[in-house]
C-alpha atoms as a PDB file:
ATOM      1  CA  UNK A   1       0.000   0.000   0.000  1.00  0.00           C
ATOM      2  CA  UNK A   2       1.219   3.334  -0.445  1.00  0.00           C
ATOM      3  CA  UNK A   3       0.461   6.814   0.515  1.00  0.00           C
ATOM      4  CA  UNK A   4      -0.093   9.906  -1.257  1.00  0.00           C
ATOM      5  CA  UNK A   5       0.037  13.178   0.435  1.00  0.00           C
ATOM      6  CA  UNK A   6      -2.743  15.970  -0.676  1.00  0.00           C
ATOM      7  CA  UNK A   7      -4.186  19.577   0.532  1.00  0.00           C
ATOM      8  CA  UNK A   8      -7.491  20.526   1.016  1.00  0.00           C
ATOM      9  CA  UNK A   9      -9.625  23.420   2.423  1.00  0.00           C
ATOM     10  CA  UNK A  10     -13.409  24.200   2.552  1.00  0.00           C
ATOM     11  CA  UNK A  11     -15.334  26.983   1.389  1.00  0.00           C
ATOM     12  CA  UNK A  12     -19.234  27.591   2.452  1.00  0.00           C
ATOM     13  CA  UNK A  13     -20.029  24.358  -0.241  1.00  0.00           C
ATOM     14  CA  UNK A  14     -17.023  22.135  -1.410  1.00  0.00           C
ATOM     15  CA  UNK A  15     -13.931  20.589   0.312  1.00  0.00           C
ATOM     16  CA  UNK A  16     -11.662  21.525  -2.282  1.00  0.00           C
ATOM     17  CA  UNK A  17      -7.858  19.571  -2.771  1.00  0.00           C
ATOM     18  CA  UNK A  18      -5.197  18.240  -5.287  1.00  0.00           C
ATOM     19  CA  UNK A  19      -2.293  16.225  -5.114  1.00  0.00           C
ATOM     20  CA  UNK A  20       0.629  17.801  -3.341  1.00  0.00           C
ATOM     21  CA  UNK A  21       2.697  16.269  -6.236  1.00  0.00           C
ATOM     22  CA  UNK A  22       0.699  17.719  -8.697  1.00  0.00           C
ATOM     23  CA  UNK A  23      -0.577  21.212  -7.665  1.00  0.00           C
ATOM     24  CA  UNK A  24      -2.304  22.334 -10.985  1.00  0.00           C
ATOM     25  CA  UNK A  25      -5.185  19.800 -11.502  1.00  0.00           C
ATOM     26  CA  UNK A  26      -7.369  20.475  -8.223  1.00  0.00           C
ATOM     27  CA  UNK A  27     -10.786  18.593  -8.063  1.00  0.00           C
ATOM     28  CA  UNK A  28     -14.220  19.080  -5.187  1.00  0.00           C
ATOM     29  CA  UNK A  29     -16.445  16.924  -3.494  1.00  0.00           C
ATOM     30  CA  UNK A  30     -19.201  17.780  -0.957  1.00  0.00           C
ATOM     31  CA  UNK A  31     -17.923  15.929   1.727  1.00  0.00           C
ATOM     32  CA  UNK A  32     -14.216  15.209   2.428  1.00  0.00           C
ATOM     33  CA  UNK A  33     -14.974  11.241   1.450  1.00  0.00           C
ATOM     34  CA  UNK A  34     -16.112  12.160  -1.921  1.00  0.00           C
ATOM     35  CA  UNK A  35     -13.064  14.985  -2.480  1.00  0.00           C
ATOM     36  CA  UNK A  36     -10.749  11.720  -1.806  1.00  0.00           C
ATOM     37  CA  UNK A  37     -12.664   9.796  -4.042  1.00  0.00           C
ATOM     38  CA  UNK A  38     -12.393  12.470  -6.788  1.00  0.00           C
ATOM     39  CA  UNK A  39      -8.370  12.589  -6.296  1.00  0.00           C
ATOM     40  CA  UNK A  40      -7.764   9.097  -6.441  1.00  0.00           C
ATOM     41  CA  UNK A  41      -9.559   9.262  -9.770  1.00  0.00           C
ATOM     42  CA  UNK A  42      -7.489  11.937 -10.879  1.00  0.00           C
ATOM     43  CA  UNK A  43      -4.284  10.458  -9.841  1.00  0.00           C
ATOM     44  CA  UNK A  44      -5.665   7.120 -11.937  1.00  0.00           C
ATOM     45  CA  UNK A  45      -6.111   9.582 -15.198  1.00  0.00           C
ATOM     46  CA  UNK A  46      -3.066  11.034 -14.688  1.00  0.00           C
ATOM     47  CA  UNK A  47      -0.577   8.022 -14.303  1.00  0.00           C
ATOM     48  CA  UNK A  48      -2.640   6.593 -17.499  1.00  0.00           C
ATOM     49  CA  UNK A  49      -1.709   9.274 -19.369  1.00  0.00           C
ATOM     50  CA  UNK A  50      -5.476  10.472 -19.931  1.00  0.00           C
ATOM     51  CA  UNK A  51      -4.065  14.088 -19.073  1.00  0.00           C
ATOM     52  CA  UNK A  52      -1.479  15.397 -21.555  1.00  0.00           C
ATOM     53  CA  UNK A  53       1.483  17.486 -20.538  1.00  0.00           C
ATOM     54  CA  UNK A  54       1.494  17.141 -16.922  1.00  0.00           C
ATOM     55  CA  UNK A  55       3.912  18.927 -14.805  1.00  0.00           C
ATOM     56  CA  UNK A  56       6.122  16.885 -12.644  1.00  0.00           C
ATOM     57  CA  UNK A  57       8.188  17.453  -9.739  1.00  0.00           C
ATOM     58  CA  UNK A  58      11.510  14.894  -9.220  1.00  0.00           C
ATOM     59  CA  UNK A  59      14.542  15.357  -7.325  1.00  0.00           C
ATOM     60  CA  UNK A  60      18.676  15.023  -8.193  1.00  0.00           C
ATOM     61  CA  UNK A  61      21.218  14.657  -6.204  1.00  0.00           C
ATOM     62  CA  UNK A  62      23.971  17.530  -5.959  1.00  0.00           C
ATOM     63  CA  UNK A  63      28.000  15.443  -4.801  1.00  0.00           C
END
């Protein structure tokens, strides 16, 4: 199993969140269930490749 780290807030309707690894696709759900829900379907789409040029953070080591 592994873990994925995300961010989320509320306004007065939606929890809103995305995937700390990738910031620029955010998704909703009314309840904080359903916004988890909604990001592991959007972290499906985007390691299929359903979402063209996505941005992606790595790290390199520096000796």
């Amino acid at each position: 199993m592994r873990t994925i780290k995300y961010t989320y807030w509320k306004n007065e309707t939606f929890y809103i969140g995305y995937l700390n690894d990738y910031p620029d696709y955010q998704t909703q759900g009314l309840s904080k269930e359903e916004l988890i829900d909604n990001l592991k379907a959007l972290l499906k789409d985007i390691e299929s490749d359903e979402i063209p040029y996505i941005r992606k953070v790595e790290e390199f080591e520096l000796a």
